[in-house]
Protein backbone atom coordinates (compact mmCIF):
# COMPACT_ATOMS: atom_id res chain seq x y z
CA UNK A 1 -7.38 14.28 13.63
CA UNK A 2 -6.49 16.43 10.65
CA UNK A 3 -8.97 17.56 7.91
CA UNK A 4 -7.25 16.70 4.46
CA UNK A 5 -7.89 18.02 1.13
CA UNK A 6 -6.50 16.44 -2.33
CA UNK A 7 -5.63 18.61 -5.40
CA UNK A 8 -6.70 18.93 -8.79
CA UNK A 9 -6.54 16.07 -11.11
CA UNK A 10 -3.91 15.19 -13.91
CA UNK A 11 -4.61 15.34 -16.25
CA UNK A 12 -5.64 16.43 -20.38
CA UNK A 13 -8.83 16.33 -22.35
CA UNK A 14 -7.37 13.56 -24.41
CA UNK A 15 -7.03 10.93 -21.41
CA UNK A 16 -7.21 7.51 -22.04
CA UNK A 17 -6.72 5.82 -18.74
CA UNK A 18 -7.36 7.31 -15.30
CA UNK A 19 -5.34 6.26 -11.80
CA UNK A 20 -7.11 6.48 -8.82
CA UNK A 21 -5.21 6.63 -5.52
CA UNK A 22 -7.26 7.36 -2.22
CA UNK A 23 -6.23 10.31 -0.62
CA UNK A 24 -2.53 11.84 -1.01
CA UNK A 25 -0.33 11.23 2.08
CA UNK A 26 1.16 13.87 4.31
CA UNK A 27 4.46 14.27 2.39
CA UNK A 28 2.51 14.59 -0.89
CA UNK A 29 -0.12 17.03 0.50
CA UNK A 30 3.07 19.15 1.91
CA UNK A 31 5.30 19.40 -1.42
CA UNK A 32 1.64 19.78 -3.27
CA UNK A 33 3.26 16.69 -5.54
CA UNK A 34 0.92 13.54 -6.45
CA UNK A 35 2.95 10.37 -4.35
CA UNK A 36 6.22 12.68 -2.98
CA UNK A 37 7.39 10.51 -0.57
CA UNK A 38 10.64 9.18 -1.58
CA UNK A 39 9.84 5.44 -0.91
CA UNK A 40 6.47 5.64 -3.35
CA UNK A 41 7.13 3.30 -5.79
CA UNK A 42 4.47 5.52 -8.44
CA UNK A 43 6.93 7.26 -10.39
CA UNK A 44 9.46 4.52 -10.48
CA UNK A 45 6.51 2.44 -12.18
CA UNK A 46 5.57 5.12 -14.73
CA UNK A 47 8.80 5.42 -15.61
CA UNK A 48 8.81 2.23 -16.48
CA UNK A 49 5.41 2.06 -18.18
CA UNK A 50 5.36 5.09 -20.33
CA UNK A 51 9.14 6.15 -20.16
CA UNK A 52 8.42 8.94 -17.21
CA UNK A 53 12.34 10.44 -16.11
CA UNK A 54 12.41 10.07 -12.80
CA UNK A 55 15.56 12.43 -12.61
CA UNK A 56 12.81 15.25 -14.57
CA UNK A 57 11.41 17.79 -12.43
CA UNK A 58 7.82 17.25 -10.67
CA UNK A 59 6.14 19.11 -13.57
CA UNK A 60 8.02 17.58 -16.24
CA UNK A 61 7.09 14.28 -14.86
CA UNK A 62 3.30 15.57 -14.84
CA UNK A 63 3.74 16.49 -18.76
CA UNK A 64 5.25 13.09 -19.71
CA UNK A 65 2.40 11.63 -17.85
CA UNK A 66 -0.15 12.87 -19.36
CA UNK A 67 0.93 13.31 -22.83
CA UNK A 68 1.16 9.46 -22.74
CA UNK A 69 -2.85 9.83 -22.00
CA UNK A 70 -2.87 9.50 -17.96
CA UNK A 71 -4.77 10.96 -15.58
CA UNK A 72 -3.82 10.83 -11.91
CA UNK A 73 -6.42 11.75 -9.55
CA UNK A 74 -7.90 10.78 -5.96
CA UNK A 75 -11.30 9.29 -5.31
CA UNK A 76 -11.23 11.39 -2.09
CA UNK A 77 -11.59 15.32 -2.30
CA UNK A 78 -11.38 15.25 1.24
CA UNK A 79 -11.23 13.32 4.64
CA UNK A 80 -10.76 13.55 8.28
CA UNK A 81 -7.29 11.57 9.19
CA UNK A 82 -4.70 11.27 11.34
CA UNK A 83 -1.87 10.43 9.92
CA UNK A 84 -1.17 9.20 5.96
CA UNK A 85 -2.40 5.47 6.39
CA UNK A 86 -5.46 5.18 4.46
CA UNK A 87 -6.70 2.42 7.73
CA UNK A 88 -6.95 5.99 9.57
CA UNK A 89 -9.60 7.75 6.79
CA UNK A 90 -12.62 9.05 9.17
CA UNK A 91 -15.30 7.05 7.03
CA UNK A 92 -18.01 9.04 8.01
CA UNK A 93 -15.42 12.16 6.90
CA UNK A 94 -15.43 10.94 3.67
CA UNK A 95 -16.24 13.74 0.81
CA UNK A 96 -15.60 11.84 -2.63
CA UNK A 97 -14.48 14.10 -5.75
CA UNK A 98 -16.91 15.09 -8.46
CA UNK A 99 -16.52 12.00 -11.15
CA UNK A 100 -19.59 13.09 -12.91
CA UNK A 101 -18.20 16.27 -14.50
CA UNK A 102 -14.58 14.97 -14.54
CA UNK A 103 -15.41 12.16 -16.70
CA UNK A 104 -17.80 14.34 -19.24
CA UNK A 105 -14.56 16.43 -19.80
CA UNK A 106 -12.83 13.55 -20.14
CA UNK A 107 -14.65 10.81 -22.46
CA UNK A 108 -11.85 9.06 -23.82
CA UNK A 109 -11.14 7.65 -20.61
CA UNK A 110 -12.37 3.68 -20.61
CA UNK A 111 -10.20 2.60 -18.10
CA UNK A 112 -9.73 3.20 -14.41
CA UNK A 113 -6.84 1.60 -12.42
CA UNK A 114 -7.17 1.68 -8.60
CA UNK A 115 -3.73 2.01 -6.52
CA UNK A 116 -4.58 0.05 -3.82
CA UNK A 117 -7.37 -1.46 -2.11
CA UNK A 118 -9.07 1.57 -0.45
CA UNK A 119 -8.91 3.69 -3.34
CA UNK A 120 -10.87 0.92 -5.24
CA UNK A 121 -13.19 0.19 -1.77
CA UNK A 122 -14.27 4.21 -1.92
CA UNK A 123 -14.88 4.78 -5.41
CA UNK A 124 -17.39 1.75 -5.00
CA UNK A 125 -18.92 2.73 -2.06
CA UNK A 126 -18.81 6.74 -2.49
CA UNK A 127 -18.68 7.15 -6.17
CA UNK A 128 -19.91 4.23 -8.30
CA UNK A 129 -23.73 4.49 -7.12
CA UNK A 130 -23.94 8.74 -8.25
CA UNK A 131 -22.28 8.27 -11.79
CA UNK A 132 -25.27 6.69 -13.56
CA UNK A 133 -24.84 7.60 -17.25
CA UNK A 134 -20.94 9.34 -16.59
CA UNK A 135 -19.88 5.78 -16.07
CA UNK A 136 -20.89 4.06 -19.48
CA UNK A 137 -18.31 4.92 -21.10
CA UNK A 138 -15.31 3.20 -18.76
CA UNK A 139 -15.17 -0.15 -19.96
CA UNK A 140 -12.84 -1.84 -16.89
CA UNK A 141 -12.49 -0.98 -13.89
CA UNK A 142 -9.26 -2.88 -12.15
CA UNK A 143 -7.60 -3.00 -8.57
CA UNK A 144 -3.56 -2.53 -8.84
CA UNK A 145 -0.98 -3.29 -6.10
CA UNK A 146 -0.58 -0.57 -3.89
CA UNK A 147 2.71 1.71 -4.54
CA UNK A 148 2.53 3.03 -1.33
CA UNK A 149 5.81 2.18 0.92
CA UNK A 150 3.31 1.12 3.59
CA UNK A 151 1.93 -1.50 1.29
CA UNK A 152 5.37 -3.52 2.12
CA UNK A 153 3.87 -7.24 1.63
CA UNK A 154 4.96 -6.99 -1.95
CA UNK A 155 8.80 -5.98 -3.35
CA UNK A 156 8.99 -3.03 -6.03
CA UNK A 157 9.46 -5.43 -8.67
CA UNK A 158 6.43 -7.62 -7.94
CA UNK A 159 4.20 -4.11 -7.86
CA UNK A 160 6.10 -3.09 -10.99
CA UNK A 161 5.17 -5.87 -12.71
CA UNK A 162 1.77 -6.20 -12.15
CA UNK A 163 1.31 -3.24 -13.28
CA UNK A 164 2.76 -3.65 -16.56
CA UNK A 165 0.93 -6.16 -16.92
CA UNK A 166 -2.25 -4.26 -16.31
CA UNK A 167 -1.36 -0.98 -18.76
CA UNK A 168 1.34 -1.91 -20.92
CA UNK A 169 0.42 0.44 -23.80
């Protein structure tokens, strides 16, 4: 078992919406890159939500991001884990990121979108309960398809869409 650590969030002071994934995978935590691995479907879908060129270097893609008022981020600062399957997250491991202060410097965010089940799961169970007043502000909260290649029960275009149907700006 490994002891993981996520990075810092993405994101500006002028957020609108917030993505949540759980905790980055191996390939992402190796390249230091929010959803590296090749077969993530993440980037694809931003660049078709908000116009994102996938061809762009990592940074680039980070600007574009959040100048369309993004924020990427992890409910998980860190985690025991074996390998980059959330289903392998140590619960009992489980350290959750500070939401409290992130969301005072960020008050226009009113929206959080999970990617995928477990990121949703944690931020309920390790996050929700400590916000108290933080969380007034987010008006929905909403579960998206996973974009994670392991998450293989649904084709890119089905996850593509339902997220545009979720954030369309």
């Amino acid at each position: 078992m490994s002891f993981v650590q996520s990075f810092a969030p993405l994101a500006t002071a002028d957020a609108r919406l917030l993505i949540l994934g759980s905790m980055p995978g191996k390939r992402s935590l190796a390249e230091q890159q929010y959803y590296a691995h090749p077969h993530n479907a993440f980037w694809p879908i931003m660049a078709a939500l908000f116009g994102v060129d996938l061809s762009a270097p990592y940074a680039e893609r980070c600007t574009a991001l959040t100048a369309a008022g993004v924020a990427v981020w992890d409910v998980l600062a860190a985690c025991t884990r074996e390998s980059s399957l959330d289903s392998d997250i140590v619960e009992s491991s489980i350290v959750p990121n500070d939401f409290t202060a992130f969301l005072a410097a960020h008050p226009g965010i009113q929206t959080i979108y999970f990617n995928g089940a477990k990121a949703e799961s944690s931020f309920n169970t390790h996050v929700l309960p400590t916000l108290g007043e933080a969380h007034a502000a987010i008006r929905r909260h909403r579960r998206l398809p996973s974009t994670s290649p392991a998450h293989a029960g649904l084709r890119f275009e089905a996850k593509r869409d339902a997220w545009q149907r979720a954030i369309a700006p």
